[in-house]
C-alpha atoms as a PDB file:
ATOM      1  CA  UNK A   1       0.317  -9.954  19.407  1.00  0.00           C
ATOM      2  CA  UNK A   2      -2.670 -11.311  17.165  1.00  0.00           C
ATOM      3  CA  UNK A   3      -2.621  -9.808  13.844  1.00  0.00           C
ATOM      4  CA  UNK A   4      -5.678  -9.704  11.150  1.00  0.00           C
ATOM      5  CA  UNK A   5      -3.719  -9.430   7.551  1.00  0.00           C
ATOM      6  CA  UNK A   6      -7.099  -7.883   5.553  1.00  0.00           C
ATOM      7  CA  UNK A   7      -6.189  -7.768   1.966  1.00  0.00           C
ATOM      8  CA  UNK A   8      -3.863 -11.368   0.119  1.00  0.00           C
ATOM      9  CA  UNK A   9      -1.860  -9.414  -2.554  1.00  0.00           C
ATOM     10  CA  UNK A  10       1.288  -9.327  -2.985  1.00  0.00           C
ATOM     11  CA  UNK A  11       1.969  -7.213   0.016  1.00  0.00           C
ATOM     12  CA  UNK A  12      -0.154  -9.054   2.641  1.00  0.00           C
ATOM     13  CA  UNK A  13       1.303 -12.319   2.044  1.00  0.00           C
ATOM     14  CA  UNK A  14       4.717 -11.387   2.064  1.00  0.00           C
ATOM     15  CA  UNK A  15       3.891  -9.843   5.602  1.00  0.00           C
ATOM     16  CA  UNK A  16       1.408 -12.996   6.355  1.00  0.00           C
ATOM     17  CA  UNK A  17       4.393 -15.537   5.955  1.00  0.00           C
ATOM     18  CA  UNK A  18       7.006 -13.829   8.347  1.00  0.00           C
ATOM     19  CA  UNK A  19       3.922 -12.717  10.842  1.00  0.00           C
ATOM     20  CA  UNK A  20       2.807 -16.340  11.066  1.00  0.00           C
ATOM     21  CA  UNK A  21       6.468 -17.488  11.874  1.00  0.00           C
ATOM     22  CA  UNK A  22       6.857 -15.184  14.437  1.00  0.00           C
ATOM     23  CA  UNK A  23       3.787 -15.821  15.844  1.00  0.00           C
ATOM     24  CA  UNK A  24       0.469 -17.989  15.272  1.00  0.00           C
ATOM     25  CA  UNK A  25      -1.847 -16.047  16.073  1.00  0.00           C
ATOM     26  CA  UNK A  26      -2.235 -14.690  12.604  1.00  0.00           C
ATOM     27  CA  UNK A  27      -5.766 -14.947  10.563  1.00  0.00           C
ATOM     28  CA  UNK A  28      -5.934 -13.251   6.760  1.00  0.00           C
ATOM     29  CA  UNK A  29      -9.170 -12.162   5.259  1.00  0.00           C
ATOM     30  CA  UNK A  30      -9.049 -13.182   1.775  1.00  0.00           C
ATOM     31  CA  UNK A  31     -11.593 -13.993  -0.915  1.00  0.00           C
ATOM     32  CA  UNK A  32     -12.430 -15.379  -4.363  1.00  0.00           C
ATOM     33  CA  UNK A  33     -10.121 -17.322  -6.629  1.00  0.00           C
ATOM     34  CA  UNK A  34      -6.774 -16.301  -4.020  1.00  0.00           C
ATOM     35  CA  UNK A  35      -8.976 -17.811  -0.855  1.00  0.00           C
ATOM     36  CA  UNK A  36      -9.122 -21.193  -2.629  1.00  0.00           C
ATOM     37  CA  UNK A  37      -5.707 -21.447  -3.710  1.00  0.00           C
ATOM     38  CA  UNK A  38      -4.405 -20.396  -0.438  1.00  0.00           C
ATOM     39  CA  UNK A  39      -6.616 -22.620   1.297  1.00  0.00           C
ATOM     40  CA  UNK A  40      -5.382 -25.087  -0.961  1.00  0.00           C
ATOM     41  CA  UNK A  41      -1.950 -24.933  -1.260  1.00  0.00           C
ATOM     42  CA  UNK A  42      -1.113 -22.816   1.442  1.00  0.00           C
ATOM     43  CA  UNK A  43       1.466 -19.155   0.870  1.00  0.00           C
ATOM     44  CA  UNK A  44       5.164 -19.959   0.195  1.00  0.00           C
ATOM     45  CA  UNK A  45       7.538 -17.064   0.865  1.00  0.00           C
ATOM     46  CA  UNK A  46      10.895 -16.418  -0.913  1.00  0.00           C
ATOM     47  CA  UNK A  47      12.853 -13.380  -0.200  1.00  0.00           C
ATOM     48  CA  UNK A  48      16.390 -12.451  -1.064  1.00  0.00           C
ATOM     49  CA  UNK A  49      17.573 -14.579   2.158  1.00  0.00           C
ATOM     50  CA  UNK A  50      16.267 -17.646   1.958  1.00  0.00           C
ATOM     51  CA  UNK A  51      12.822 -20.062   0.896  1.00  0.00           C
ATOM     52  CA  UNK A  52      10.112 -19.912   3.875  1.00  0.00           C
ATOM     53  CA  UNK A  53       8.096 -23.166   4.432  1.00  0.00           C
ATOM     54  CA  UNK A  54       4.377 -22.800   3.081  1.00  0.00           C
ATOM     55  CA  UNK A  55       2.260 -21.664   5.915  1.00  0.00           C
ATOM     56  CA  UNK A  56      -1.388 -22.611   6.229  1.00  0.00           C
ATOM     57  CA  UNK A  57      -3.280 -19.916   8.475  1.00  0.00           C
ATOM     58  CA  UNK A  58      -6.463 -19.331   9.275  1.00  0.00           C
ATOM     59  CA  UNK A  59      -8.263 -17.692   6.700  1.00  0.00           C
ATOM     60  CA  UNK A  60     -11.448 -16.102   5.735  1.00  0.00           C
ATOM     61  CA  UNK A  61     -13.567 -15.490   2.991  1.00  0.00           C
ATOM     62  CA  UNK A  62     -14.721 -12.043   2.738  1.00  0.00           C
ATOM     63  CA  UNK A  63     -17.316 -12.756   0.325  1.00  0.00           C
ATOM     64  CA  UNK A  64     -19.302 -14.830   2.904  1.00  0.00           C
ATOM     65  CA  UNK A  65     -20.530 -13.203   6.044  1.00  0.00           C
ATOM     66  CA  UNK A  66     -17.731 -13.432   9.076  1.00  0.00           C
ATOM     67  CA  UNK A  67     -18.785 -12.432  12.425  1.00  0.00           C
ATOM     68  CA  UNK A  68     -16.620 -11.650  15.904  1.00  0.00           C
ATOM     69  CA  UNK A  69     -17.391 -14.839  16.995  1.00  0.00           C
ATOM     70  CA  UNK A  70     -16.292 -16.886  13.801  1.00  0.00           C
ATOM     71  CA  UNK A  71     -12.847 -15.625  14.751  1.00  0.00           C
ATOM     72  CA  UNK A  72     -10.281 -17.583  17.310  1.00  0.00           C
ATOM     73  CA  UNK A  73      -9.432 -14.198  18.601  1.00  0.00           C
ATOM     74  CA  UNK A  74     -10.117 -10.344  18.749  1.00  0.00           C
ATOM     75  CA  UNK A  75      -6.927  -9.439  16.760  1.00  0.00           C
ATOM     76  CA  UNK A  76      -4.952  -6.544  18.521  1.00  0.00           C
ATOM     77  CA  UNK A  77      -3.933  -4.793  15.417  1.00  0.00           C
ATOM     78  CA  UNK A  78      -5.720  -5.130  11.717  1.00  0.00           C
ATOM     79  CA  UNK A  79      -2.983  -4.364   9.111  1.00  0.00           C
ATOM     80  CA  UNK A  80      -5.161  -3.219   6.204  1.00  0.00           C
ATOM     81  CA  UNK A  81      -3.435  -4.151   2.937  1.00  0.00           C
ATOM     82  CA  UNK A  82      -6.708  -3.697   0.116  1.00  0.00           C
ATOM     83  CA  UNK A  83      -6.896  -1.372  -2.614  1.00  0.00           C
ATOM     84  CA  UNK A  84      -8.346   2.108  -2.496  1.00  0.00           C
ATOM     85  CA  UNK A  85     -11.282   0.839  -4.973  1.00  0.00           C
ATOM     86  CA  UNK A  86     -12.610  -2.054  -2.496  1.00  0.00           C
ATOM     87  CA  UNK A  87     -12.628   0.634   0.695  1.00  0.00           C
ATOM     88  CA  UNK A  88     -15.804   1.133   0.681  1.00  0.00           C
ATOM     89  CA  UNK A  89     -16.673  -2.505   0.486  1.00  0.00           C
ATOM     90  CA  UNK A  90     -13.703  -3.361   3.534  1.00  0.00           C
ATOM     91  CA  UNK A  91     -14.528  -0.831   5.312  1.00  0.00           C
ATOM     92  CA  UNK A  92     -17.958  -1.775   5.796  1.00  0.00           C
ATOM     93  CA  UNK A  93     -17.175  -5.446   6.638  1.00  0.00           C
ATOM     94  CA  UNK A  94     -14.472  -4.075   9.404  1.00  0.00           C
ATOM     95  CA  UNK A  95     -17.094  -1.984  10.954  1.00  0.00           C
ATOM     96  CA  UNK A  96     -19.797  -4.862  11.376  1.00  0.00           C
ATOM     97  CA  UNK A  97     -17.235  -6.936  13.224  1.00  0.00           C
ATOM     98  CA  UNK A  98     -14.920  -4.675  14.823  1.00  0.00           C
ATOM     99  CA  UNK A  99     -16.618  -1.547  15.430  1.00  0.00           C
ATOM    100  CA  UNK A 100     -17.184  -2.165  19.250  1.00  0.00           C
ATOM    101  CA  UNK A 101     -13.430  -3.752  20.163  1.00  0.00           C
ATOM    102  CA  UNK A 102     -10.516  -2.150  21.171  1.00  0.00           C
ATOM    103  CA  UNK A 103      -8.376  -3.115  18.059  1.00  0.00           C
ATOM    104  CA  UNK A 104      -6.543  -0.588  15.906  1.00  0.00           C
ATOM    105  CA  UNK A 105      -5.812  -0.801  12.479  1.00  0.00           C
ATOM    106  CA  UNK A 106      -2.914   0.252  10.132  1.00  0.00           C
ATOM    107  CA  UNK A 107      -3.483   0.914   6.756  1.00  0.00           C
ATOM    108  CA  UNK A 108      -0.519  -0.011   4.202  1.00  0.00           C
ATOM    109  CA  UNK A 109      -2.244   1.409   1.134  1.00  0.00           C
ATOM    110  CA  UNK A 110      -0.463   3.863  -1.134  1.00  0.00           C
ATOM    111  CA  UNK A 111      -1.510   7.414   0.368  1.00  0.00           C
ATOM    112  CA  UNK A 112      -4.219   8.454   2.911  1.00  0.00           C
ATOM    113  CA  UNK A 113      -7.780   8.193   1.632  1.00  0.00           C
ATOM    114  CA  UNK A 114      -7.741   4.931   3.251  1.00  0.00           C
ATOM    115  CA  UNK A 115      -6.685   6.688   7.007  1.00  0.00           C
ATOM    116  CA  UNK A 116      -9.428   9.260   5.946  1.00  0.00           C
ATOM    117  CA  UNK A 117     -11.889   6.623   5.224  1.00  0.00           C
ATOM    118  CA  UNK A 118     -11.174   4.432   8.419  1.00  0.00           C
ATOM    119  CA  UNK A 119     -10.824   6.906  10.851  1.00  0.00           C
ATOM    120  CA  UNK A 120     -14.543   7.924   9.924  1.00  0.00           C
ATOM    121  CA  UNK A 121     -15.137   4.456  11.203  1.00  0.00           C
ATOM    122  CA  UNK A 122     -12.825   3.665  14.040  1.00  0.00           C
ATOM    123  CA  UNK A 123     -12.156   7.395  15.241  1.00  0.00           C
ATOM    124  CA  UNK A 124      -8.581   7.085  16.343  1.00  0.00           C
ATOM    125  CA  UNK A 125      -7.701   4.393  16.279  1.00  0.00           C
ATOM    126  CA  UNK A 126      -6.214   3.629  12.566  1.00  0.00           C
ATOM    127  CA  UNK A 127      -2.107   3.947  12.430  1.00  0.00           C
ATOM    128  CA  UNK A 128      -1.206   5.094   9.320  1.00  0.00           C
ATOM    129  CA  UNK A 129       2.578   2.996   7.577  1.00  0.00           C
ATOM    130  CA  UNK A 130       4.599   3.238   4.393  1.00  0.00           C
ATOM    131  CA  UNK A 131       4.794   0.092   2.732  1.00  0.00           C
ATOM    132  CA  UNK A 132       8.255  -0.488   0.815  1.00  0.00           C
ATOM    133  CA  UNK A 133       7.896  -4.079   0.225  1.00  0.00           C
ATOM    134  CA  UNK A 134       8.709  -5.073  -3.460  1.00  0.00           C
ATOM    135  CA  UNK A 135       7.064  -8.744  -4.151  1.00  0.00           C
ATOM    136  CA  UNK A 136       5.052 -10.717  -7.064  1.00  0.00           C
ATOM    137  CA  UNK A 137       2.452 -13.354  -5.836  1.00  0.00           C
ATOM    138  CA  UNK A 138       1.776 -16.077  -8.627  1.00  0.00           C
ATOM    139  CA  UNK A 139      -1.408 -18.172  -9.416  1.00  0.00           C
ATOM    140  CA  UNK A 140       0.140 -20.492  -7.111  1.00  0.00           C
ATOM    141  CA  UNK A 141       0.555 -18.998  -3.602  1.00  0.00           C
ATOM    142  CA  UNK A 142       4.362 -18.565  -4.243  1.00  0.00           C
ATOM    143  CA  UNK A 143       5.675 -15.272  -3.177  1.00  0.00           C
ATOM    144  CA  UNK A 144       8.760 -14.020  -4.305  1.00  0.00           C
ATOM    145  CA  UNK A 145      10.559 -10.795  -3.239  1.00  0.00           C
ATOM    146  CA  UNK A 146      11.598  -8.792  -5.834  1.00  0.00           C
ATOM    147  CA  UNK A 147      13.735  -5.652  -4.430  1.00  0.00           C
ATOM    148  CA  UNK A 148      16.156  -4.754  -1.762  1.00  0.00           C
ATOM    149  CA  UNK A 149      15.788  -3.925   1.577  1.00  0.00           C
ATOM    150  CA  UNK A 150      11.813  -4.605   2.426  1.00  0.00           C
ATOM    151  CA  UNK A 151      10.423  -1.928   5.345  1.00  0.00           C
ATOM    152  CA  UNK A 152       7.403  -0.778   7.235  1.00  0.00           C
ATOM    153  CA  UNK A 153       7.177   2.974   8.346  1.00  0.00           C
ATOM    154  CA  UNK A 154       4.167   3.458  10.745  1.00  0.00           C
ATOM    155  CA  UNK A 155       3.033   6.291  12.711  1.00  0.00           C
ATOM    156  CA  UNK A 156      -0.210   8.423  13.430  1.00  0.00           C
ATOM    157  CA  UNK A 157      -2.087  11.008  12.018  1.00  0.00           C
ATOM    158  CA  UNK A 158      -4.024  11.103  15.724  1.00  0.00           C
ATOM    159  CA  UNK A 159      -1.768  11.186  18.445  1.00  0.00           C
ATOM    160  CA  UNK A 160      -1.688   8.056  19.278  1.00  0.00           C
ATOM    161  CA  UNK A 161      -0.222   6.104  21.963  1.00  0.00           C
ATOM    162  CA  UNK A 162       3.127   4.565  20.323  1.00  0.00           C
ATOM    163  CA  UNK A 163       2.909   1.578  22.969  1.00  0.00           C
ATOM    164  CA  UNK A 164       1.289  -0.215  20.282  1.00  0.00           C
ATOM    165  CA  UNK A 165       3.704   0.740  17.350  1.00  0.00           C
ATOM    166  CA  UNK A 166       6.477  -0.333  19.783  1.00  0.00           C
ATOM    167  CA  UNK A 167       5.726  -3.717  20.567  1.00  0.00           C
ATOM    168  CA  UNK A 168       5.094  -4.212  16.486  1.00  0.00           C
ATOM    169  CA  UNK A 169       8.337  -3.180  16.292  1.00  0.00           C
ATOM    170  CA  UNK A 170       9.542  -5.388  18.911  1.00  0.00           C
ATOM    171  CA  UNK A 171       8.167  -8.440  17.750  1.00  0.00           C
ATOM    172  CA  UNK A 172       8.100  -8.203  14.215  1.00  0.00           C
ATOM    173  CA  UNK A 173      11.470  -6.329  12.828  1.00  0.00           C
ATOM    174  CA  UNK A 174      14.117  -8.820  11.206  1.00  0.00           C
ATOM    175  CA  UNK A 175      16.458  -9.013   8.750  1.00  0.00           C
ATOM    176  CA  UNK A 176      14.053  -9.757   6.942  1.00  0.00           C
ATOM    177  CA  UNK A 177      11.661  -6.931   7.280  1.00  0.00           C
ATOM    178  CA  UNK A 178      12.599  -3.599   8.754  1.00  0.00           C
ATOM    179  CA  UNK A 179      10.337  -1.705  10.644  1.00  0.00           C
ATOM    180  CA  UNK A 180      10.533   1.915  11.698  1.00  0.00           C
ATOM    181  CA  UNK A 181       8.259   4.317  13.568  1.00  0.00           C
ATOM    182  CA  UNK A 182       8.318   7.899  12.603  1.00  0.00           C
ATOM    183  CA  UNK A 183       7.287  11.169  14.152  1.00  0.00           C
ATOM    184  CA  UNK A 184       6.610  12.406  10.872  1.00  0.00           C
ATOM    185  CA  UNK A 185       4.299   9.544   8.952  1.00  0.00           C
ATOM    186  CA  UNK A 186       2.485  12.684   7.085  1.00  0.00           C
ATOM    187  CA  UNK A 187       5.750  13.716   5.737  1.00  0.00           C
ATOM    188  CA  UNK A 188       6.597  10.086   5.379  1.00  0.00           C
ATOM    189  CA  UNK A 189       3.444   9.037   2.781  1.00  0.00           C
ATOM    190  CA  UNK A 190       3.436  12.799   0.707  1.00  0.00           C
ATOM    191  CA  UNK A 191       7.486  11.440  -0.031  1.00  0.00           C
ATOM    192  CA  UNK A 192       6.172   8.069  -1.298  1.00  0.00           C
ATOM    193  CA  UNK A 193       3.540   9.756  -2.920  1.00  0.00           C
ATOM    194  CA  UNK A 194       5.540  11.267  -5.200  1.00  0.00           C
ATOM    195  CA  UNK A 195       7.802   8.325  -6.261  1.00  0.00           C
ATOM    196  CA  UNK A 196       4.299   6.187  -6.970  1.00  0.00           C
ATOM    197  CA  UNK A 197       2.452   8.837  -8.614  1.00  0.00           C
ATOM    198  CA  UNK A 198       5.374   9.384 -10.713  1.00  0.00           C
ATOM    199  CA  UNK A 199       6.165   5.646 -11.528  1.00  0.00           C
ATOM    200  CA  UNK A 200       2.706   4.162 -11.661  1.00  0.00           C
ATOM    201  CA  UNK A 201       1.345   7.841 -13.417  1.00  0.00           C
ATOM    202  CA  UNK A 202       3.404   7.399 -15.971  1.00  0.00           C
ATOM    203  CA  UNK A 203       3.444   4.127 -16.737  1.00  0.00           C
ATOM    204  CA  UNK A 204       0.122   3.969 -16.839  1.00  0.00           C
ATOM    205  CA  UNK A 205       0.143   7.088 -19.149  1.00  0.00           C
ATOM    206  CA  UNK A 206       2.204   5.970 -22.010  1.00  0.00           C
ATOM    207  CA  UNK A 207       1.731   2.766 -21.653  1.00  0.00           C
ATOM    208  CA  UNK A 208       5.008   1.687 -21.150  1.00  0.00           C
ATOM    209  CA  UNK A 209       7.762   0.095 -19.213  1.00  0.00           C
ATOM    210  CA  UNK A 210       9.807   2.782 -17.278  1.00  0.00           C
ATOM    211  CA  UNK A 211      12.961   1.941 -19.239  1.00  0.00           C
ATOM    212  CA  UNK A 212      11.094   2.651 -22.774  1.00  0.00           C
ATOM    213  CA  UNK A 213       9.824   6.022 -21.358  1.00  0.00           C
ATOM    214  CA  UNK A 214      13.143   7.333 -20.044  1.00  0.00           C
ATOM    215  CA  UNK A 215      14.725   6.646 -23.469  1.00  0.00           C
ATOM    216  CA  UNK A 216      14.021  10.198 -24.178  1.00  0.00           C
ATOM    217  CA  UNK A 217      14.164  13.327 -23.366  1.00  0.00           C
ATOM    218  CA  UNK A 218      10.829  14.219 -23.556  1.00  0.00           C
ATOM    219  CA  UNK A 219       9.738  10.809 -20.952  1.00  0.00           C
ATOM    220  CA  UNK A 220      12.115  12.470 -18.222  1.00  0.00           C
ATOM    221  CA  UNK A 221      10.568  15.794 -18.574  1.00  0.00           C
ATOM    222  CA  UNK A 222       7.458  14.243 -17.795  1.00  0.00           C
ATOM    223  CA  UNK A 223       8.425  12.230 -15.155  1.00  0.00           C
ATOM    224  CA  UNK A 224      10.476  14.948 -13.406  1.00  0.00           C
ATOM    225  CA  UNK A 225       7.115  17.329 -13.894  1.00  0.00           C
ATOM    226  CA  UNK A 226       4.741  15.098 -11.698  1.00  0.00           C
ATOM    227  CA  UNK A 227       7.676  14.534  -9.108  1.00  0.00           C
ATOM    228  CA  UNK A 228       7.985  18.204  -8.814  1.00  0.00           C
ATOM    229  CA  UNK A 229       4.018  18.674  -9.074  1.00  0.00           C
ATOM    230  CA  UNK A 230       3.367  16.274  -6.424  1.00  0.00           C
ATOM    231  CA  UNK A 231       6.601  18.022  -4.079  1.00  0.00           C
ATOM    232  CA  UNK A 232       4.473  21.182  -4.005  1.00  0.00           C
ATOM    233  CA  UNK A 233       1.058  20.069  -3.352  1.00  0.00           C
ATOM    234  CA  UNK A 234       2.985  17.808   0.009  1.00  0.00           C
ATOM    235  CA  UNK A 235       4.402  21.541   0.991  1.00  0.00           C
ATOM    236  CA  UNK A 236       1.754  23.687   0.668  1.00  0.00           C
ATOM    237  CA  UNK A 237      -0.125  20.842   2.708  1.00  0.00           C
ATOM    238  CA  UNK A 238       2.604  21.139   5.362  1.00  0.00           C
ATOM    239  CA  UNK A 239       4.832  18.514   4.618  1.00  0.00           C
ATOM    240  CA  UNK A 240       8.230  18.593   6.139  1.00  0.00           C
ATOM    241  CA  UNK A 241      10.541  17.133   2.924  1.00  0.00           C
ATOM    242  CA  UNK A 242      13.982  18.906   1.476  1.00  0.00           C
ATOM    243  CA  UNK A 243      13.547  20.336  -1.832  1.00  0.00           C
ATOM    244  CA  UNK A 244      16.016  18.022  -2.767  1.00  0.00           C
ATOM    245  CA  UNK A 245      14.392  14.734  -2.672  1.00  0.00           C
ATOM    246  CA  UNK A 246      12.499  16.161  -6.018  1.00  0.00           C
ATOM    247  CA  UNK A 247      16.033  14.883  -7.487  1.00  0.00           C
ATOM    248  CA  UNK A 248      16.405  12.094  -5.868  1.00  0.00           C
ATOM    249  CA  UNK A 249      12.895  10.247  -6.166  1.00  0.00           C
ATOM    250  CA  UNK A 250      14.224  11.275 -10.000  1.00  0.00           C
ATOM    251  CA  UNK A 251      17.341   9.518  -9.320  1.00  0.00           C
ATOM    252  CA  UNK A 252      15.794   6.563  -7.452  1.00  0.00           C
ATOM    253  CA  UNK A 253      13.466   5.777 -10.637  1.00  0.00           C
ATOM    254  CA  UNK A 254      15.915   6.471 -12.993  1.00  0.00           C
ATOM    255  CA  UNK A 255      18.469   3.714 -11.385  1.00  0.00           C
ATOM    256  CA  UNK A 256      15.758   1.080 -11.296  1.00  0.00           C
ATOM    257  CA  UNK A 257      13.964   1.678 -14.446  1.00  0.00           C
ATOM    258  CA  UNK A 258      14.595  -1.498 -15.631  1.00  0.00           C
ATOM    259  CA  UNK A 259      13.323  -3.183 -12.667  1.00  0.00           C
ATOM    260  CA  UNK A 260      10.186  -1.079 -12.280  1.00  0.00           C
ATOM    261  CA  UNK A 261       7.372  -2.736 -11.026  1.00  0.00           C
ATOM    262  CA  UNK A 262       3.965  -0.314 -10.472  1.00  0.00           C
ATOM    263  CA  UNK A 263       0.906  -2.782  -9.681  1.00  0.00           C
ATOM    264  CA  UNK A 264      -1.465  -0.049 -11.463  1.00  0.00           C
ATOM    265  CA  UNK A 265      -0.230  -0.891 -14.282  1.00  0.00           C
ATOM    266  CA  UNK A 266      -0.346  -4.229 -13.708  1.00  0.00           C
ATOM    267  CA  UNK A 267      -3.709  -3.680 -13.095  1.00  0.00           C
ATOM    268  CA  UNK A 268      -4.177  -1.771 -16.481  1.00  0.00           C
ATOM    269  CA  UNK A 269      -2.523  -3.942 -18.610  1.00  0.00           C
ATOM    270  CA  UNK A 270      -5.381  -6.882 -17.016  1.00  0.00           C
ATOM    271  CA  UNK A 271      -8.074  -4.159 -17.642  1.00  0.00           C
ATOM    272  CA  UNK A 272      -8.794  -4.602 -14.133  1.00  0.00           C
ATOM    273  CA  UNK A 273      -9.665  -1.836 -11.583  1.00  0.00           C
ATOM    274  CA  UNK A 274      -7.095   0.548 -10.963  1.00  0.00           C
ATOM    275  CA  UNK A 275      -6.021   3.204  -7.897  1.00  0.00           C
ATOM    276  CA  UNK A 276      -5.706   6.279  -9.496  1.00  0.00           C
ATOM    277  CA  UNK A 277      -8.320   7.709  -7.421  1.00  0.00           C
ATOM    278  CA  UNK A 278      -5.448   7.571  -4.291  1.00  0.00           C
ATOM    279  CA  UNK A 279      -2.532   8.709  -6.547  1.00  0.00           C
ATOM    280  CA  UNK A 280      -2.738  10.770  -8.715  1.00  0.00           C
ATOM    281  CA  UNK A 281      -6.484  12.241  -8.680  1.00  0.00           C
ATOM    282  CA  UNK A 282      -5.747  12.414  -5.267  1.00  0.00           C
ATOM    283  CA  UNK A 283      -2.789  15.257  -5.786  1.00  0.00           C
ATOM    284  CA  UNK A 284      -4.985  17.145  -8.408  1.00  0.00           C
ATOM    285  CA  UNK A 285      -7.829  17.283  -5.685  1.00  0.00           C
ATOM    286  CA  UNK A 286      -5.335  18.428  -2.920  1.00  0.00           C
ATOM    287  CA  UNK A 287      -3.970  20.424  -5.547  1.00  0.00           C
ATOM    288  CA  UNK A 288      -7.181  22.292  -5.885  1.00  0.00           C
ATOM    289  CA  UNK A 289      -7.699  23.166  -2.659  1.00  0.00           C
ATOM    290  CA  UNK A 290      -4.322  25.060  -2.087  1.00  0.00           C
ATOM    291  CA  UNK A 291      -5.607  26.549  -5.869  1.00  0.00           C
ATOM    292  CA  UNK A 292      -1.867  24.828  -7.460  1.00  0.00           C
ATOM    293  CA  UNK A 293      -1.852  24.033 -10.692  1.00  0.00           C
ATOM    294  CA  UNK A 294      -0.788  20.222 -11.653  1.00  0.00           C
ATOM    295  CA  UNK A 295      -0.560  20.105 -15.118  1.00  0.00           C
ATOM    296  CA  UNK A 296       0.668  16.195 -15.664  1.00  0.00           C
ATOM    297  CA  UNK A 297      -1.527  15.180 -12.455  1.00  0.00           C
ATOM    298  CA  UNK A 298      -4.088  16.385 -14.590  1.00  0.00           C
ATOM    299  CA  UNK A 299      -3.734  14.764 -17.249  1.00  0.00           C
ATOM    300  CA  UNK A 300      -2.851  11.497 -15.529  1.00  0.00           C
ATOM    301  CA  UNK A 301      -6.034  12.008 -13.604  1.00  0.00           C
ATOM    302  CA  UNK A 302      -8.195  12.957 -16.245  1.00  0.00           C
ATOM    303  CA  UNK A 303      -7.532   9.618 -18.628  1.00  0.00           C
ATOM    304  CA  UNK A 304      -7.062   7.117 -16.115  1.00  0.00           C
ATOM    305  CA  UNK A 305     -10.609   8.228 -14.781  1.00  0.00           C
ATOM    306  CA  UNK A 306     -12.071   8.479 -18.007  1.00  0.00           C
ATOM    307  CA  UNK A 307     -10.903   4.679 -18.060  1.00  0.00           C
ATOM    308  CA  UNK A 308     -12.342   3.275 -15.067  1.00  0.00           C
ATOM    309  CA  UNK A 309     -16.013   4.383 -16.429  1.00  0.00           C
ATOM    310  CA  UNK A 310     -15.620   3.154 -19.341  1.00  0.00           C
ATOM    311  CA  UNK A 311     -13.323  -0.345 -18.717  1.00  0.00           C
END
């Protein structure tokens, strides 16, 4: 299968290293000061099982102009790992190239503005996945896997054919890497919507490390609030999820609060750009439309906004 990784986070080159094993014909679309060091130095992978040798793929700089025919192949699938505030920007350098192929892409960012976005591009042919993949990427190209148990859930929003989903599967699950198709991907992102809105909401909020915020009462109030929140907005949207995971996306934070890793905030803390606008602003939107109220989404929403104009 030739894959296009589009998007060199932390997320795209944990995927990139075990692609590439599996199979060469794997090109990444990277850019700026990450291009150069991976061009450079190349991406070593470590996950809980073992050290990867550095791989040195093909890669290309999105801030220079890349055409169909600068590539060694039309990829088959485009696994779309970018944040929510370069879409407009990706998007448009998808569409010049791939616009007139056959290849589908699946979209690994948190939520589905991105599906939205691409299908208004590519029609049907976007696949829509759950990324639980827990992974820092140093200065140096050095990836390390941080959690347990790294998965891919992919489906479709549109119908699709799951030929294509199957042979992913087929090629690309390992021990190292799980990969599941579901029936149900809707259901699927509205349940990790709610854990990330949650962690990287209030994080970003107060500031904080999870661990200092669920010292006290009042943190675990709040947390449990935009949980709940975000459980009713996925229902009244048709979501298909017990009212019981409310407790345990609770549970699940509350276990690994002192492991907590949310990329926003990350992303706050560097006064860099931020995806609020797919999280949390997201819900409140949503929200609106089924006329729910969402209190702490609001409020999330309404100063994480207020600092991406003013940043």
């Amino acid at each position: 299968m030739n894959i296009l990784i589009y998007g060199t986070g932390a997320v795209g080159t944990f995927l990139s290293t075990l692609f590439y094993e599996k199979n060469n014909n794997c090109i990444l679309f990277s850019r700026g000061s990450k291009f150069e060091s991976f061009k450079n130095s190349g991406i070593t992978l470590t996950t809980n099982l073992k050290k990867h040798e550095t791989i040195y793929p093909d890669l290309f700089d999105t801030n220079k102009l890349i055409t169909l025919s600068d590539l060694p192949f039309i990829p088959d699938l485009v696994i779309y790992c970018v944040k929510s505030y370069h879409n407009d920007d990706s998007i448009n350098i998808l569409k010049k190239i791939f616009q007139n192929t056959e290849s589908y892409i699946l979209t690994l960012q948190n939520g589905f503005q991105s599906t939205v976005k691409l299908s208004n591009s590519f029609g049907d042919r976007i696949l829509t996945g759950a990324a639980y993949v827990d992974s820092v990427l140093n200065e140096n190209g050095e990836v390390f896997e941080t959690g347990g148990d790294p998965k891919i859930v992919i489906g479709s929003l549109y119908n699709n054919d799951k030929s294509l989903m199957n042979d992913f599967k087929h090629i690309f699950h390992t021990k190292e890497l799980k990969i599941e198709i579901s029936n149900d991907i809707k259901s699927v992102i509205w349940r990790k919507l709610m854990y990330i809105c949650a962690l990287s909401g209030i994080m970003c909020l107060f500031r904080q490390p999870l661990a200092n915020i669920l010292s006290n009462n009042i943190g675990r109030d709040i947390l449990l609030e935009i949980i709940t929140e975000t459980y009713n907005v996925a229902i009244a949207d048709n979501a298909v999820i017990p009212k019981e995971e409310i407790n345990n996306v609770f549970y699940e934070l509350d276990t690994n609060r002192e492991n907590s890793i949310s990329s926003m905030y990350e992303d706050l803390k560097k006064s860099n750009s931020i995806e609020i606008d797919a999280l949390n602003t997201y819900v409140c939107n949503k929200a609106n439309t089924f006329h729910l109220n969402t209190p702490m989404n609001d409020l999330i929403s309404t100063v994480l906004e207020t600092y991406m104009i003013y940043r």
